[in-house]
Protein backbone atom coordinates (compact mmCIF):
# COMPACT_ATOMS: atom_id res chain seq x y z
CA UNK A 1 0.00 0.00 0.00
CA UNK A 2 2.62 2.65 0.94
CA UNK A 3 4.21 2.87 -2.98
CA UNK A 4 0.21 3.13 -4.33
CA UNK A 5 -0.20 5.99 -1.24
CA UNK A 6 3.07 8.03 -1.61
CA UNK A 7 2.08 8.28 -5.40
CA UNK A 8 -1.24 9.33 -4.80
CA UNK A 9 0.18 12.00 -2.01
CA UNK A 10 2.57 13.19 -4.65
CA UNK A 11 0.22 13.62 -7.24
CA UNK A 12 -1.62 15.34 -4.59
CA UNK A 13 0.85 17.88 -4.01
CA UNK A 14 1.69 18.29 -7.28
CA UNK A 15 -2.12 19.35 -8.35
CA UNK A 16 -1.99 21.62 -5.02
CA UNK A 17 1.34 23.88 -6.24
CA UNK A 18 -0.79 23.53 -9.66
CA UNK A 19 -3.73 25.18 -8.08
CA UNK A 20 -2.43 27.42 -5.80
CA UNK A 21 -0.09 28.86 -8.95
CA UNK A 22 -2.91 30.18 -9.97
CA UNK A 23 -4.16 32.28 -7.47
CA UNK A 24 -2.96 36.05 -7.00
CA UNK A 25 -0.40 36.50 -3.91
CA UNK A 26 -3.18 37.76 -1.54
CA UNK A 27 -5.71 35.28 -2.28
CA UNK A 28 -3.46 32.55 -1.61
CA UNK A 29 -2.14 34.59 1.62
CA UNK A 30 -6.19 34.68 2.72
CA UNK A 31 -6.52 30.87 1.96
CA UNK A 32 -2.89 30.03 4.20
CA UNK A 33 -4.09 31.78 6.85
CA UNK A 34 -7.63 30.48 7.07
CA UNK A 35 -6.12 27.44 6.73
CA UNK A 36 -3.62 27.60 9.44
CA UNK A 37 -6.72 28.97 11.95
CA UNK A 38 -8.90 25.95 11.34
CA UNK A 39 -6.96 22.90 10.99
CA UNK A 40 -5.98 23.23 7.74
CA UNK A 41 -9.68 23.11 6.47
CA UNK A 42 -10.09 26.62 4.94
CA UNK A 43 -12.91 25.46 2.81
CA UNK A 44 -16.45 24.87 3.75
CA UNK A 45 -19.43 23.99 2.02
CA UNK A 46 -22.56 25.59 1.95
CA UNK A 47 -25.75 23.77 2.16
CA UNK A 48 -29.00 25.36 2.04
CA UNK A 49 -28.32 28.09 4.62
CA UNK A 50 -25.97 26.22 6.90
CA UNK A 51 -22.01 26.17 6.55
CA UNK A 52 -21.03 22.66 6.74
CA UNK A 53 -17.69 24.64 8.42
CA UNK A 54 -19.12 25.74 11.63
CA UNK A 55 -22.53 24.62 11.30
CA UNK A 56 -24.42 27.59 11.93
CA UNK A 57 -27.16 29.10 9.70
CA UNK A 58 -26.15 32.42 7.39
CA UNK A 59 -29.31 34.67 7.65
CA UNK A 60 -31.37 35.77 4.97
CA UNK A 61 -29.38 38.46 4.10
CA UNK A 62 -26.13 37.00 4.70
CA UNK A 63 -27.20 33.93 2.14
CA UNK A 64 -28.24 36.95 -0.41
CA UNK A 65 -24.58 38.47 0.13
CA UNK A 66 -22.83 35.21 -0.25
CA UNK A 67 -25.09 34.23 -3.12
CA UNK A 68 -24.59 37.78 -5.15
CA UNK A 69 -20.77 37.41 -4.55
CA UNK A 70 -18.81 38.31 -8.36
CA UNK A 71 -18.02 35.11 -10.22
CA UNK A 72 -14.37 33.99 -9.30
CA UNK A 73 -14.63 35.56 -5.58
CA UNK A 74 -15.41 33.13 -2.69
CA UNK A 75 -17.39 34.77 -0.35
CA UNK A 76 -16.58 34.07 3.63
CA UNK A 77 -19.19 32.71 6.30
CA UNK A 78 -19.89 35.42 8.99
CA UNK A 79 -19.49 33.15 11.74
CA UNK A 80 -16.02 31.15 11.06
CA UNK A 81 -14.72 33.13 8.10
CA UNK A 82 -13.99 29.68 6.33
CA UNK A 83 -14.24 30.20 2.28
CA UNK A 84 -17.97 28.94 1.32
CA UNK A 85 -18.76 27.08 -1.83
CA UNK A 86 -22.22 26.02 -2.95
């Protein structure tokens, strides 16, 4: 198993530098530091009106503000801050 998994975790890593290449200098400094705050889990989903990060519901017009956010900008939960996608 360790050979299949150390390929897999390279290939990993390799798609991560891929990614984070492109992303401008502060947007990649926002995503390091969220991750470093929550356990390297600066991502969360959004479900309905609840962020599968901290599990709390976005109000009305916090779910309008995430939901208007510009193409190509991830908006932030207002409770943990985590990056939402949805």
């Amino acid at each position: 198993y360790a050979p299949a998994l150390n390929a897999e975790a390279a290939a990993l890593r390799a798609k991560r530098a891929d990614a984070a290449a492109a992303l401008s200098a502060s947007d990649l400094a926002a995503y390091e530091h969220a991750r470093s705050q929550f356990g390297g889990v600066a991502v969360a989903r959004l479900e309905g009106r609840t962020c599968q990060g901290c599990h709390l519901d976005l109000s009305p017009g916090e779910l309008d503000a995430v939901k208007r956010a510009p193409a190509g900008e991830l908006p932030e939960c207002p409770q943990c801050n985590r990056f939402l996608v949805h």
